[in-house]
Protein backbone atom coordinates (compact mmCIF):
# COMPACT_ATOMS: atom_id res chain seq x y z
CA UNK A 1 69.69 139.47 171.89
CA UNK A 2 67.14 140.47 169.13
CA UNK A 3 66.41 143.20 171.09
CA UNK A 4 70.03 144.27 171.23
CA UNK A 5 70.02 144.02 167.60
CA UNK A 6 66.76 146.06 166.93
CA UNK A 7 67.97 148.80 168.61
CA UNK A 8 71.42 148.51 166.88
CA UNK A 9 70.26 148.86 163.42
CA UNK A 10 67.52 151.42 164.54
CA UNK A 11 70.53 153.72 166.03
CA UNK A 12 71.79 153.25 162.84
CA UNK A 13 69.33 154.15 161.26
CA UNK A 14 68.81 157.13 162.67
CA UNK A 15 71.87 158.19 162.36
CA UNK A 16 72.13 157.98 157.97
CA UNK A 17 68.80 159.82 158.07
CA UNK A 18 70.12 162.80 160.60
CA UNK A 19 73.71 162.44 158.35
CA UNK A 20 71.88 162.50 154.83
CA UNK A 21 68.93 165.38 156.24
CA UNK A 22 72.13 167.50 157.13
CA UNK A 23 74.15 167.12 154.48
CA UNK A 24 70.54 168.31 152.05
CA UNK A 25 70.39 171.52 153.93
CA UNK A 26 74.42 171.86 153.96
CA UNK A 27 74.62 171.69 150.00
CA UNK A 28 70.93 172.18 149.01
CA UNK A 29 70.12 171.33 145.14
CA UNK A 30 71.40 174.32 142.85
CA UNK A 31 68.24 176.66 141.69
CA UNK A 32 69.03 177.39 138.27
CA UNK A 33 66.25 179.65 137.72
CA UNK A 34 67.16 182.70 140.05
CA UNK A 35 68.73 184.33 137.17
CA UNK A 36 72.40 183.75 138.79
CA UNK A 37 75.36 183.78 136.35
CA UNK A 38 78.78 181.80 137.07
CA UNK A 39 81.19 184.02 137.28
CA UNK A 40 84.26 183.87 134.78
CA UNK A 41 87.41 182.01 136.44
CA UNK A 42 89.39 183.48 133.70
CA UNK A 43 88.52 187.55 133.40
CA UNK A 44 89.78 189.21 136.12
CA UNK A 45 87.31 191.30 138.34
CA UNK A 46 87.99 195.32 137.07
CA UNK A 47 90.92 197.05 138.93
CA UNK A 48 89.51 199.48 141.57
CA UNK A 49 89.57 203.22 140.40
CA UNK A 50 92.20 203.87 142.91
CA UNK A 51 94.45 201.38 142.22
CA UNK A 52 94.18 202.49 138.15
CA UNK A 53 95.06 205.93 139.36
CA UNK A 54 98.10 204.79 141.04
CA UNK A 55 99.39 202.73 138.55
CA UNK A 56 99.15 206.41 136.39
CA UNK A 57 101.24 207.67 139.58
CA UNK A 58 103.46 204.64 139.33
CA UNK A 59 104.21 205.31 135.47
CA UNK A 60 104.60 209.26 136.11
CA UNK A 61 107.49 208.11 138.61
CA UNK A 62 109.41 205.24 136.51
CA UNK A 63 109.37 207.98 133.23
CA UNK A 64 110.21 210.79 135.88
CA UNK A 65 113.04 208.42 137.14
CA UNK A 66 114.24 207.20 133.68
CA UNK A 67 114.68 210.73 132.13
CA UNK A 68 116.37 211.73 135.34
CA UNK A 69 118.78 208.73 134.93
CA UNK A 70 118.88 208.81 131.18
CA UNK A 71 119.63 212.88 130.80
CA UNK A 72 120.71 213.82 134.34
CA UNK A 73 122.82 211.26 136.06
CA UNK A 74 123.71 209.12 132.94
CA UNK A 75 123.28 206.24 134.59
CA UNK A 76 123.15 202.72 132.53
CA UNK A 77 123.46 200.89 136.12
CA UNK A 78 119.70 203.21 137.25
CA UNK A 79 117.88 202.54 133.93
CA UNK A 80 118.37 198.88 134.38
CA UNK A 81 117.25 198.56 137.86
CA UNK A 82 114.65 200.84 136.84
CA UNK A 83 113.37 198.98 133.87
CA UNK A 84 113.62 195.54 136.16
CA UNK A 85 111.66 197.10 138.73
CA UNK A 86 109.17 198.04 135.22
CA UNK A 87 109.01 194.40 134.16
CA UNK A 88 108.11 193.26 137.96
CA UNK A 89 105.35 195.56 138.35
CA UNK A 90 103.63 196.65 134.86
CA UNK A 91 104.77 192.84 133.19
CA UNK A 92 104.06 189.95 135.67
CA UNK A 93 102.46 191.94 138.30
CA UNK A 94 99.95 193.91 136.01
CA UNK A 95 100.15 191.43 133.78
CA UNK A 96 100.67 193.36 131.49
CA UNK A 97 97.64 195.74 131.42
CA UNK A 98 96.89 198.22 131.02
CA UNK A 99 99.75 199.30 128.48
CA UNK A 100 100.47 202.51 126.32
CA UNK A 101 101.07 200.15 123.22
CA UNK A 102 97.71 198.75 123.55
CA UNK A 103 96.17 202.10 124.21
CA UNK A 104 96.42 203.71 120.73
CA UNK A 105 93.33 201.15 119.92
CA UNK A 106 90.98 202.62 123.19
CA UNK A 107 91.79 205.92 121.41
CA UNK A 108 91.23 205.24 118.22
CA UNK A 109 87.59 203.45 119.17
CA UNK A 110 86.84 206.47 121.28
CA UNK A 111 87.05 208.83 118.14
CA UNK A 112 85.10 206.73 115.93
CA UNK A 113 82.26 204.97 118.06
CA UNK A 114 80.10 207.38 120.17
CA UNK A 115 78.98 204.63 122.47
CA UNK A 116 82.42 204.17 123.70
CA UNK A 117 84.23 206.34 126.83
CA UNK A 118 87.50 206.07 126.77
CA UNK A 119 88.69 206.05 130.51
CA UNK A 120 90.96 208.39 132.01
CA UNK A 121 93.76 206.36 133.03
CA UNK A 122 93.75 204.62 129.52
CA UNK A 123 94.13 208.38 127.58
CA UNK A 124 97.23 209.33 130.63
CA UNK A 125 99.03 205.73 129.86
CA UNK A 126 98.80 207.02 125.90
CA UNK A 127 99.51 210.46 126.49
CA UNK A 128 102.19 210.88 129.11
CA UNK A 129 105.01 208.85 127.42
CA UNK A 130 104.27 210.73 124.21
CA UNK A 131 104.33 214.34 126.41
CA UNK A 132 107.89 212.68 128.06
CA UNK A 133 109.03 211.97 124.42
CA UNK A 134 108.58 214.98 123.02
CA UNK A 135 110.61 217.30 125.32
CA UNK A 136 113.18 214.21 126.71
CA UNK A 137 113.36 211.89 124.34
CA UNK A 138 112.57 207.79 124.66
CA UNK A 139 113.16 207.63 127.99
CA UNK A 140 110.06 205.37 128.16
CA UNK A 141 111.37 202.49 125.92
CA UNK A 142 114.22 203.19 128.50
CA UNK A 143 113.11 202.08 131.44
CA UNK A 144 109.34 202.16 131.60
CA UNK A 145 107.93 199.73 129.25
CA UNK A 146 107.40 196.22 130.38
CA UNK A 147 107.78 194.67 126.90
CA UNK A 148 111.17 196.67 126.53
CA UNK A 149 112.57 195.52 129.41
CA UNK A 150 112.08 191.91 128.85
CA UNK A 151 113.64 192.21 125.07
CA UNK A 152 117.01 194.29 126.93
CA UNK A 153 117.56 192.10 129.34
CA UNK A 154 118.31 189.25 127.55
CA UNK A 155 120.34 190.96 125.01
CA UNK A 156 123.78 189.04 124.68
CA UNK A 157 125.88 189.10 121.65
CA UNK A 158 124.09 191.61 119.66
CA UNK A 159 124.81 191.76 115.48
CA UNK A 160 124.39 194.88 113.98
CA UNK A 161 122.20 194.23 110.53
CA UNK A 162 122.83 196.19 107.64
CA UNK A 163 121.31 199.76 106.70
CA UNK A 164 119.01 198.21 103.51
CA UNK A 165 117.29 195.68 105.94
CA UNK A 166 117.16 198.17 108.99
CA UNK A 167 115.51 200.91 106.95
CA UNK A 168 113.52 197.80 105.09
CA UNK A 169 111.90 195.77 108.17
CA UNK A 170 111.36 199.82 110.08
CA UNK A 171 108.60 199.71 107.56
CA UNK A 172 106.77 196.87 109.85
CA UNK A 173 105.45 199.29 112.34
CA UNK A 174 103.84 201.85 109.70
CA UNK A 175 102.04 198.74 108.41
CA UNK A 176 100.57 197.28 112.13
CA UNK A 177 99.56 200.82 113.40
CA UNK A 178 97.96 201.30 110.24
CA UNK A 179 96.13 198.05 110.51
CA UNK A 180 95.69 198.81 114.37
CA UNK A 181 93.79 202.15 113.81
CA UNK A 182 91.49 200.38 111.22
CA UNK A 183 90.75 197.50 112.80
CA UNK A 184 90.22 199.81 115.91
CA UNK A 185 87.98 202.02 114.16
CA UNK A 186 85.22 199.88 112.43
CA UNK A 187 85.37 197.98 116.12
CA UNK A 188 86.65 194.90 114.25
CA UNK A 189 89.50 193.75 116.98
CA UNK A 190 92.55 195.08 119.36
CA UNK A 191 94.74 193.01 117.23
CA UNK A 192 97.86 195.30 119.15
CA UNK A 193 96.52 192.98 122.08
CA UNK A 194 95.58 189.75 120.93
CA UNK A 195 98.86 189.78 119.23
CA UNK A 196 101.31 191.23 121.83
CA UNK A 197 103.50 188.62 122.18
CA UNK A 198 104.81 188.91 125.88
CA UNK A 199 101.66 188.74 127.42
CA UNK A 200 100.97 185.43 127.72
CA UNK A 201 104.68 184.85 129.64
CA UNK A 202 103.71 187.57 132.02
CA UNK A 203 100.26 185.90 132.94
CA UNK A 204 101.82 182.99 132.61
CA UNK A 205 98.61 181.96 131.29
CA UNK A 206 98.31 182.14 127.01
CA UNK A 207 97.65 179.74 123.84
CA UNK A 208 100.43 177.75 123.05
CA UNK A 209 101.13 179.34 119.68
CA UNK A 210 101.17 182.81 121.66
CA UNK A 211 103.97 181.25 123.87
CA UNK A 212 105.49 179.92 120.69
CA UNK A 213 106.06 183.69 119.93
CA UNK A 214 106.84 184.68 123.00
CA UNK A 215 109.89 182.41 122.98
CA UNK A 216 110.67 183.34 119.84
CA UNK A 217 110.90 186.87 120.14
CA UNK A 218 113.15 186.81 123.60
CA UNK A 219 115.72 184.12 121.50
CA UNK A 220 115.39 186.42 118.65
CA UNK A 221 116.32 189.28 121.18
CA UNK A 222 119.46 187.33 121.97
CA UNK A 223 121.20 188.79 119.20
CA UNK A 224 118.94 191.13 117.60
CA UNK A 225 118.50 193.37 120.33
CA UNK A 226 114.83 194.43 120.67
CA UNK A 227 113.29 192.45 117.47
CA UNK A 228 110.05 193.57 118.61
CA UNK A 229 110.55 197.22 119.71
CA UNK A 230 112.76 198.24 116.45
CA UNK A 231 110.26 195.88 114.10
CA UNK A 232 106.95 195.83 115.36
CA UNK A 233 105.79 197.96 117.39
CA UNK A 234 103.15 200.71 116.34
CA UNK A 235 103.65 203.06 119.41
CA UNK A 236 107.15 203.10 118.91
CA UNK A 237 106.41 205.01 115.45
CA UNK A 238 104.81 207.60 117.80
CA UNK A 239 107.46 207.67 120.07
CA UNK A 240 109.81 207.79 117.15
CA UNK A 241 107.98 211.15 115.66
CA UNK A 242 108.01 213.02 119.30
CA UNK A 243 111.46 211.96 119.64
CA UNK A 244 112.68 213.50 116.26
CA UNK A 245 112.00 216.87 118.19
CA UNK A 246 112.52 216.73 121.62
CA UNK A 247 114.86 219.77 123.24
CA UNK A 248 116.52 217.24 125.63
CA UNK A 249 117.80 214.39 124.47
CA UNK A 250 120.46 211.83 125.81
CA UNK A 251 123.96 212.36 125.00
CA UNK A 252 126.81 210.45 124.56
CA UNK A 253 129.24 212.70 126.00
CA UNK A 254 128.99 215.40 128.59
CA UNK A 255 131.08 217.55 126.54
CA UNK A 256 133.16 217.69 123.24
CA UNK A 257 133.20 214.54 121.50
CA UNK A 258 136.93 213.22 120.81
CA UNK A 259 136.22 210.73 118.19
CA UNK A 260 137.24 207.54 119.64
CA UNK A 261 134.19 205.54 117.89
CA UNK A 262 134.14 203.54 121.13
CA UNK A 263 130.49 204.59 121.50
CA UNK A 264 130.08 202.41 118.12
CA UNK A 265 130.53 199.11 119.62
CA UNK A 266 127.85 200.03 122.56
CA UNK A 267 124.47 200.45 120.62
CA UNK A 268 122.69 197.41 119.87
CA UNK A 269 120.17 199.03 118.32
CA UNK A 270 122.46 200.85 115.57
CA UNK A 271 120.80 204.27 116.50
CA UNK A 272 123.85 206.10 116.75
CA UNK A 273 124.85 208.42 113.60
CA UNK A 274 128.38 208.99 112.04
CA UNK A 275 130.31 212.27 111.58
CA UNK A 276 129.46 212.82 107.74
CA UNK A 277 131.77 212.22 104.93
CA UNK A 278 130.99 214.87 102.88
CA UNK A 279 133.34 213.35 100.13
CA UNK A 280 131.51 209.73 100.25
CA UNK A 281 128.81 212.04 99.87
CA UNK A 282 129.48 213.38 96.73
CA UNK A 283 130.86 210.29 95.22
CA UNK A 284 127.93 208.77 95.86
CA UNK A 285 125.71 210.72 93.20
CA UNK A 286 122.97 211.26 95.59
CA UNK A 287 122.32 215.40 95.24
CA UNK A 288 119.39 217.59 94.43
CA UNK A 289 118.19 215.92 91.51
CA UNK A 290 117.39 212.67 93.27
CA UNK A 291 115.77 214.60 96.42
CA UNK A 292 113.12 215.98 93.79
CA UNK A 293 112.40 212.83 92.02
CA UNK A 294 112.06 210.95 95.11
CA UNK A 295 109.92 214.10 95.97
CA UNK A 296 107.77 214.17 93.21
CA UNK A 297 106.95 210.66 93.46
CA UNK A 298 105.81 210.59 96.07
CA UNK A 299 102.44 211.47 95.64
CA UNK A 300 102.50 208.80 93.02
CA UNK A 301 103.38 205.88 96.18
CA UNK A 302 99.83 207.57 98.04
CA UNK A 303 98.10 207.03 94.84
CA UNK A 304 99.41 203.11 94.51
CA UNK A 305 98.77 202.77 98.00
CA UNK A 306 95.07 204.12 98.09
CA UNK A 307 94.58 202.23 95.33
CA UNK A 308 95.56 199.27 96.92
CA UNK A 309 93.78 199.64 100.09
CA UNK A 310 90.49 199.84 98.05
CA UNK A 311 91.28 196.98 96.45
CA UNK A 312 92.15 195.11 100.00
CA UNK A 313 89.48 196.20 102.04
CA UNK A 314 87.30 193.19 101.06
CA UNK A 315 89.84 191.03 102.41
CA UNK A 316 90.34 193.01 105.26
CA UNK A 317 86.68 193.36 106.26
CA UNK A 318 86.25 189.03 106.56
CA UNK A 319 87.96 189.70 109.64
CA UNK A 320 85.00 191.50 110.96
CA UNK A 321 82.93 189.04 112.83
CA UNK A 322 79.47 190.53 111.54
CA UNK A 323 81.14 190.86 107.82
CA UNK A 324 82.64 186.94 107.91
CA UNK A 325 78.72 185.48 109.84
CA UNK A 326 76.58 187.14 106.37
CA UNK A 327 79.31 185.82 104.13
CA UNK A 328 79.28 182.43 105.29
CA UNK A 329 75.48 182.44 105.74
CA UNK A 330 74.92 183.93 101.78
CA UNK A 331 77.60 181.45 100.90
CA UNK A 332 76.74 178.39 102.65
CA UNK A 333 73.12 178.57 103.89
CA UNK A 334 72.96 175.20 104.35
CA UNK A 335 74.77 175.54 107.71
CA UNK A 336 71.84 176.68 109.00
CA UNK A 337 70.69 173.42 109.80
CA UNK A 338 74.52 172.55 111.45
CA UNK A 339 73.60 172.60 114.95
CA UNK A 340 77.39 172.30 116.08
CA UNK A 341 77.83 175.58 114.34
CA UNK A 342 78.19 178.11 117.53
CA UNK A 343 78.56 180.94 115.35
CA UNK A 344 75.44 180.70 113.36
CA UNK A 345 73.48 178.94 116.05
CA UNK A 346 74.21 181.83 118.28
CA UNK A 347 72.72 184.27 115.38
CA UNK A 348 69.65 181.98 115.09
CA UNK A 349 69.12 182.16 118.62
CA UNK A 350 69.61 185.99 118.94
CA UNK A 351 65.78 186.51 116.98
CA UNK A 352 67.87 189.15 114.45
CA UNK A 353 66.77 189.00 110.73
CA UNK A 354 69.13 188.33 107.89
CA UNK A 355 68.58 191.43 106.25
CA UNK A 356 69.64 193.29 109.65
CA UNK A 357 72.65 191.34 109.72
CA UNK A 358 73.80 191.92 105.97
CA UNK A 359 73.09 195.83 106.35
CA UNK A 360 75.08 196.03 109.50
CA UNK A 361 78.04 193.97 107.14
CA UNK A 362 77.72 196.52 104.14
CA UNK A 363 78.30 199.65 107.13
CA UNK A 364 80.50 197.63 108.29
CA UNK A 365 82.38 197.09 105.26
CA UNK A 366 82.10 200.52 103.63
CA UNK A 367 84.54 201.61 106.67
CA UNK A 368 86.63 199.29 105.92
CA UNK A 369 86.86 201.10 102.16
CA UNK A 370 86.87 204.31 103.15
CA UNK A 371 89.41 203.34 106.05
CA UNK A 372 91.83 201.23 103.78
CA UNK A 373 92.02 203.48 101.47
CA UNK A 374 93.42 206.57 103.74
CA UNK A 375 96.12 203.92 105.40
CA UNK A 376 97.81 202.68 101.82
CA UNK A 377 97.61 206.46 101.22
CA UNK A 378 99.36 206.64 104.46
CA UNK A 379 101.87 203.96 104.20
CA UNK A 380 102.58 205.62 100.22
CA UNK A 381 103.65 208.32 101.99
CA UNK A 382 105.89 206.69 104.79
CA UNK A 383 107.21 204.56 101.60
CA UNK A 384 108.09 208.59 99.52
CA UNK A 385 109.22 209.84 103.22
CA UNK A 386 111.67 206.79 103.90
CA UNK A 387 113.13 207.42 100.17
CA UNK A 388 113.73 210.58 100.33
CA UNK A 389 115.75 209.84 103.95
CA UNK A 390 118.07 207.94 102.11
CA UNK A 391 119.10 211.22 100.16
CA UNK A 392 119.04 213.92 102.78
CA UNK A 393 122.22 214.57 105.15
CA UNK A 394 122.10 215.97 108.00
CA UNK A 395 125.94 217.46 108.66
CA UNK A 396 127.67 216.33 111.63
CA UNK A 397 131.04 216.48 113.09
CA UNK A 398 130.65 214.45 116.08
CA UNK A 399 129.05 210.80 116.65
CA UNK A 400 125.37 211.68 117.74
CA UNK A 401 122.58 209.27 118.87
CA UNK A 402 119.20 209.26 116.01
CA UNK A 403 116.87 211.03 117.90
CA UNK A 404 113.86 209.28 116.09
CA UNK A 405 115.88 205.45 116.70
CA UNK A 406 117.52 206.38 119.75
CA UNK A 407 115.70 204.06 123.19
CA UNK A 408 117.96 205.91 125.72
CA UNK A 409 119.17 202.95 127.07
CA UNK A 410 122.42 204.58 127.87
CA UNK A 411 124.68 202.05 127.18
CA UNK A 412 126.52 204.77 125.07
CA UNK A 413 127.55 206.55 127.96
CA UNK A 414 129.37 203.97 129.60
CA UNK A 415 131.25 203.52 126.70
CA UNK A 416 132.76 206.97 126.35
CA UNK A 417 136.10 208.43 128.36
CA UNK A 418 134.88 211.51 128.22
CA UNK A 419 134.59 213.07 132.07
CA UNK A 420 131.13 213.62 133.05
């Protein structure tokens, strides 16, 4: 019996040390020493060169098929399809990226940092929608941007605002592309993509106050159709500029208009002139005289402007992270000694001097004088430019889509009797 129970245990044993030896060469001890980096679960791994070339090919085809629908067929029925097919594939399947609204910045940095290449398929995402523009029209906000067609299709009982607050919040975009470029330029941030607030529902993945946003804009979009395309965004400016002189450009009739002003109940986006009143014209005082005053103020608005970037850019240049480190080091050098400080600890532990860090901040900062000056110049003159609009009439006899406003949604065409 005490044999029976020697070998017993012994078996055992035997069989933990063959279990444990086994399970040591399965899942041997981590070497942290090889020089081996985790990688990131949350950065994705970069999109083959292939694949970024066919998502060019894919964008050449949805604007090829949107002007076709939006100029050809006049189709509101193939624009929508289109731009759902848009959101599937650039939105939730891309995520989102790579996008022409986010592209301005890669230009921008390209221009003014000689270290950085600008890819290929990053300068055709920012080019070909403005090439499309300028001879079609916005047949991209039409049908091939993602952030478009999430704002359209939830679009249900529109309001049309008035002209003072339309011409008033249009200001918006001047003021984010102008920020955009800077920030861009003196390598500060992509704030057009930190900020974009659609991305985080089509990764599905975002901070909670981006989602917040998100929300907010597509409830938003409920009534006022595209908050964030009219309101917001900088490339639309662009797009807006091209637009003003493309050849082609949607229609709302085929033919002669017959002034049934149905058309004027189908634009949500109040981009759709009147004939002109040439009487409430007149009545209204606005002539010559007040074209050149507006005209001649105008370099008066640059001048306030430029002065007020200069007097900004200190402000501005804290959200540097090299400018904001040597302020809050000169400031508070006390923190030093803060070891839960990642920001400064991370300096420490870098072996850079002070004085390196502080000249880098005054380069860094001198762009941001130089550049916030020429962007209140800037938005002085888009402040003389959108004053003098008010003045100028254009005469027309027939109800006309704004080229510059116009997203060539074609909504308008269903609307009119007219025979194709």
């Amino acid at each position: 019996m005490k044999k029976l129970k020697f070998v017993f245990f012994t078996l055992v044993f035997l069989l933990l040390t063959v279990s444990t030896f086994a399970q040591k060469q399965r899942f041997p001890k981590p070497e942290f020493d090889t020089g081996y980096t985790q990688p990131s679960p949350v950065t994705p791994e970069p999109r083959a060169l292939a694949m970024e070339y066919f998502d060019v090919l894919v964008l050449l085809f949805v604007l090829s098929l949107a002007t076709y629908f939006a100029l050809k067929s006049r189709s509101r029925q193939g624009i929508l399809w289109l731009s759902i097919f848009t959101l599937i594939y650039f939105g939730f399947y891309r995520n989102g990226c790579i996008c022409s609204i986010g592209s301005i910045q890669n230009v921008t940095l390209s221009f003014f940092d000689s270290g950085y290449a600008i890819s290929l398929t990053a300068l055709l995402f920012f080019l070909l929608p403005l090439l499309f523009t300028l001879f079609f029209g916005r047949t991209f906000c039409a049908g091939a941007c993602p952030l478009g067609a999430i704002q359209d299709l939830v679009v249900i009982k529109p309001i049309s605002l008035p002209k003072w607050l339309n011409k008033t919040l249009g200001l918006i975009p001047y003021v984010y592309l102008a920020l955009a470029v800077l920030f861009a330029a003196t390598g500060t941030d992509f704030i057009i993509c930190r900020y974009d607030p659609f991305v985080g529902i089509f990764r599905m993945d975002a901070k909670f106050h981006m989602i917040v946003l998100g929300v907010a804009f597509l409830l938003m979009g409920m009534f006022v159709a595209r908050p964030y395309c009219r309101f917001l965004c900088p490339y639309g400016v662009l797009l807006s500029w091209m637009s003003r002189f493309s050849k082609w450009h949607l229609t709302i009739t085929p033919n002669k208009c017959i002034q049934c002003k149905l058309c004027t109940h189908s634009c949500p986006f109040d981009a759709i002139d009147f004939p002109t009143n040439e009487k409430e014209v007149i009545k209204s005082g606005l002539g010559p005289k007040r074209f050149i005053t507006y005209a001649l103020v105008i370099p008066l608005w640059m001048a306030l402007g430029v002065f007020a970037g200069a007097k900004s850019h200190t402000f501005l240049s804290k959200a540097n992270p090299d400018v904001y480190l040597a302020e809050l080091m000169i400031s508070q050098p006390e923190l030093k000694n803060d070891p839960d400080n990642i920001d400064i600890q991370t300096f420490l532990a870098s072996g850079k001097s002070m004085e390196t860090l502080v000249a880098e901040a005054e380069v860094i900062r001198h762009k941001f004088y130089i550049g916030s000056m020429i962007a209140g110049g800037f938005l002085g003159l888009v402040i003389g430019m959108t004053l003098i609009n008010t003045v100028v009439f254009r005469k027309r006899q027939d109800y006309e889509p704004h080229k510059g406003n116009c997203f060539s949604c074609a909504r308008c065409v269903d609307y009119c009797p007219v025979e194709k």
